[in-house]
N, C-alpha and C. Protein backbone atom coordinates (compact mmCIF):
# COMPACT_ATOMS: atom_id res chain seq x y z
N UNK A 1 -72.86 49.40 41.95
CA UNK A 1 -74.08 49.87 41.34
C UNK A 1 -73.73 50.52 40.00
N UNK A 2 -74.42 50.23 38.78
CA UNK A 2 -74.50 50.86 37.38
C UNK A 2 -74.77 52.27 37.43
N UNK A 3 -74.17 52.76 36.62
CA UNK A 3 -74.01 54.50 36.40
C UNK A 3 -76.09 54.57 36.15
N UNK A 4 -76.86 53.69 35.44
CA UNK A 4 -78.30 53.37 35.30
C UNK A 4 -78.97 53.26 36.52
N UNK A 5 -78.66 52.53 36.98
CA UNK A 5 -79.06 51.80 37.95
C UNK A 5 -79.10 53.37 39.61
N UNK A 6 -77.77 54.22 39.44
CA UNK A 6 -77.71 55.13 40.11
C UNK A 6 -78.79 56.46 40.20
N UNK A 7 -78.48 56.37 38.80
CA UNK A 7 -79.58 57.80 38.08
C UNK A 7 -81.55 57.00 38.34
N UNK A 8 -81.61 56.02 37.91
CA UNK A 8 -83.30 55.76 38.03
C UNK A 8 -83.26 55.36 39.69
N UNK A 9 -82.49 55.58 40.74
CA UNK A 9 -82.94 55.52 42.02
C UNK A 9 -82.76 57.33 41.98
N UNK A 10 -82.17 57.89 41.96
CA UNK A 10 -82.02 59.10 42.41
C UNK A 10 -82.93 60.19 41.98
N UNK A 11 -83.59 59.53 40.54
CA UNK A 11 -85.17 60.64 39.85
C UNK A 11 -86.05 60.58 41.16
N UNK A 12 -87.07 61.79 40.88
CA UNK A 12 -87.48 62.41 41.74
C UNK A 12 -88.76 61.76 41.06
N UNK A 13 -89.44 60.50 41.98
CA UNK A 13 -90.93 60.01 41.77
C UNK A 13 -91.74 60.33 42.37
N UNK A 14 -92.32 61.90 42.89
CA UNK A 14 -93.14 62.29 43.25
C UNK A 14 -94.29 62.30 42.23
N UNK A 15 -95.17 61.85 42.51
CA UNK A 15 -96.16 62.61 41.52
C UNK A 15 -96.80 63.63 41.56
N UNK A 16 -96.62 64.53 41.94
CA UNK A 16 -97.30 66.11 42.29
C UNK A 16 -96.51 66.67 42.47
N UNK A 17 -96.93 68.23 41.85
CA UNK A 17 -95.57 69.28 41.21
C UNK A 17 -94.79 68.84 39.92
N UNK A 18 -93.86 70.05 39.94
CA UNK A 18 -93.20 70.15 38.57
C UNK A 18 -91.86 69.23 38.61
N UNK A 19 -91.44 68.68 40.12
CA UNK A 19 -90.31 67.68 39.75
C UNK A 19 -90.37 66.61 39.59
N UNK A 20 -91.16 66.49 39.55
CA UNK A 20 -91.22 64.70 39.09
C UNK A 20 -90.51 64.66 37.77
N UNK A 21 -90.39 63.33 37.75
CA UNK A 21 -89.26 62.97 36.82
C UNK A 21 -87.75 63.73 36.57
N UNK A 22 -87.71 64.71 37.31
CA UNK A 22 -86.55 65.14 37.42
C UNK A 22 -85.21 65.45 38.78
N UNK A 23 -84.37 65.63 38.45
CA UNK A 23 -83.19 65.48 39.71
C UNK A 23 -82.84 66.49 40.51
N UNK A 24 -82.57 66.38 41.14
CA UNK A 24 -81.53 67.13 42.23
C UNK A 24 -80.71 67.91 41.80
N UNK A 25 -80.49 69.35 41.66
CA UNK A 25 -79.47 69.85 41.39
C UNK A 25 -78.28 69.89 42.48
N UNK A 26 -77.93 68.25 42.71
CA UNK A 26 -76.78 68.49 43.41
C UNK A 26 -74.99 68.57 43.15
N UNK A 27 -74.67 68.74 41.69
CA UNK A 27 -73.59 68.77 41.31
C UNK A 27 -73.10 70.03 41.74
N UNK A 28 -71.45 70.20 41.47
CA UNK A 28 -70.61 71.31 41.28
C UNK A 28 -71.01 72.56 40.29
N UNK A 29 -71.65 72.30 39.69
CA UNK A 29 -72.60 73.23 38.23
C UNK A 29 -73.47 73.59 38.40
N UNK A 30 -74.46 73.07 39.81
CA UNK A 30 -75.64 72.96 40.01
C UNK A 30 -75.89 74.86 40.02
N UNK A 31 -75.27 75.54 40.81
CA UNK A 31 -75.59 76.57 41.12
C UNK A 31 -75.97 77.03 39.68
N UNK A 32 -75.26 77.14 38.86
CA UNK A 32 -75.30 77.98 37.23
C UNK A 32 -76.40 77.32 36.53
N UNK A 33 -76.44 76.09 36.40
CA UNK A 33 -76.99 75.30 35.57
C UNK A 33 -79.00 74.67 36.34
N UNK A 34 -78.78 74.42 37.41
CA UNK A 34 -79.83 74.28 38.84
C UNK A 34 -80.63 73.15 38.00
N UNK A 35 -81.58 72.55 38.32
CA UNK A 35 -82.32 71.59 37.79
C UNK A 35 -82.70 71.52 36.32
N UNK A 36 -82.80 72.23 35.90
CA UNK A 36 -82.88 71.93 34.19
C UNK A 36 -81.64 71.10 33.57
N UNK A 37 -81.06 71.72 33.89
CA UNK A 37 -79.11 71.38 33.57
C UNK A 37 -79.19 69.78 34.56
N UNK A 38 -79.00 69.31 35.54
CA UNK A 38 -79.06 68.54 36.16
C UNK A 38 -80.04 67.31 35.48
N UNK A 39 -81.27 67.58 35.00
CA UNK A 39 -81.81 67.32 34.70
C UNK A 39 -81.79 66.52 33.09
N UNK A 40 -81.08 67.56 32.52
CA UNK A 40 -80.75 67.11 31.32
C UNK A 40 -79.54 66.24 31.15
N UNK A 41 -78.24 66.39 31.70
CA UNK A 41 -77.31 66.06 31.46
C UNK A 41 -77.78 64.62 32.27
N UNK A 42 -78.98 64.25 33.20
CA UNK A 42 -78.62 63.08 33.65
C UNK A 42 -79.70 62.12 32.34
N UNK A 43 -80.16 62.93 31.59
CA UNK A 43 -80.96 62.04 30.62
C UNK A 43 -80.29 62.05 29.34
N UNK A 44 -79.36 62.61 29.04
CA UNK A 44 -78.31 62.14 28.33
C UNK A 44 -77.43 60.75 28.70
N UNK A 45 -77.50 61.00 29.94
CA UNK A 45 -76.25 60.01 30.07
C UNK A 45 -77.14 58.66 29.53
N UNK A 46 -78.16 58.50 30.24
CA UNK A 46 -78.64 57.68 30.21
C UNK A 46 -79.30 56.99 28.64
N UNK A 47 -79.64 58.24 27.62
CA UNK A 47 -79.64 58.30 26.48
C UNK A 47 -78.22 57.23 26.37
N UNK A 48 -77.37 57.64 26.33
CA UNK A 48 -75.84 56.89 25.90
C UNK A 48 -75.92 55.57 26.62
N UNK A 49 -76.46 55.03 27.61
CA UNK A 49 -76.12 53.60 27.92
C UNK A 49 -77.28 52.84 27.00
N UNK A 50 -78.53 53.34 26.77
CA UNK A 50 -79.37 52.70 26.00
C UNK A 50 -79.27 52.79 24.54
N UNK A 51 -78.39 53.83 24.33
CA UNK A 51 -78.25 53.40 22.69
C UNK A 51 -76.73 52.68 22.67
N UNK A 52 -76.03 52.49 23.33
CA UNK A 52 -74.95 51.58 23.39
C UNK A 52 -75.22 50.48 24.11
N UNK A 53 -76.08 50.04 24.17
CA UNK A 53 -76.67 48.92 25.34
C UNK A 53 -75.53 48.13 25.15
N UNK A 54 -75.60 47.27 24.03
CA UNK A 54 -74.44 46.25 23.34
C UNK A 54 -73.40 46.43 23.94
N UNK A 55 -72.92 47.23 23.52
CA UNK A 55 -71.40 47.87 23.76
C UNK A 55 -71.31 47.52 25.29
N UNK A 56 -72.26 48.06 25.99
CA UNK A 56 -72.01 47.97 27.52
C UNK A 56 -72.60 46.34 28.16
N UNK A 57 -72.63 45.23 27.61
CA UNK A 57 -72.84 44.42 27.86
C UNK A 57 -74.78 44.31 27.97
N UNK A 58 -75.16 45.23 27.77
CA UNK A 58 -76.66 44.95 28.09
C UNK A 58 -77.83 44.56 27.55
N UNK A 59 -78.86 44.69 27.00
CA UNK A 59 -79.41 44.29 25.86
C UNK A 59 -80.12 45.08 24.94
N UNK A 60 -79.45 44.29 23.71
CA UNK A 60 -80.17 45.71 22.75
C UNK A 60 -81.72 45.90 22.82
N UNK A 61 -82.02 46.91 22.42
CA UNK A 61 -83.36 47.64 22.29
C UNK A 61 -84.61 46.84 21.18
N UNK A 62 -84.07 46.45 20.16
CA UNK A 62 -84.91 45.21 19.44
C UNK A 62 -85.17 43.63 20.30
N UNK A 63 -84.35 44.00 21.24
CA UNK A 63 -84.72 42.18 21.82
C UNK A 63 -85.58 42.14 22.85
N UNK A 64 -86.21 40.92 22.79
CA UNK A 64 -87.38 40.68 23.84
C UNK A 64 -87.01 40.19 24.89
């Protein structure tokens, strides 16, 4: 399974309440950092596979 592919099963698709769209604070950091942190660092990552799409074999963002 893709590091992508991991993170958009694991978001939180509730639609009611404040977590939706966001994760689990289940890392090692979680305690300090708790869902915001969790939260962010997993939409970074994901930031980085879509602006390197190319790079990672996938498809760039201009193509149909």
């Amino acid at each position: 399974m893709k590091m992508k592919d991991a993170l958009i099963k694991n978001q939180n698709k509730r639609t009611d309440g404040d977590k939706w769209g966001s994760w689990e604070p289940l890392d090692r950091w979680s305690p300090k950092g708790g869902r915001v942190y969790a939260t962010a660092i997993n939409c970074l990552t994901l930031e980085v596979y879509y602006r390197y799409a190319s790079d990672f074999g996938g498809r760039k963002t201009d193509e149909k």
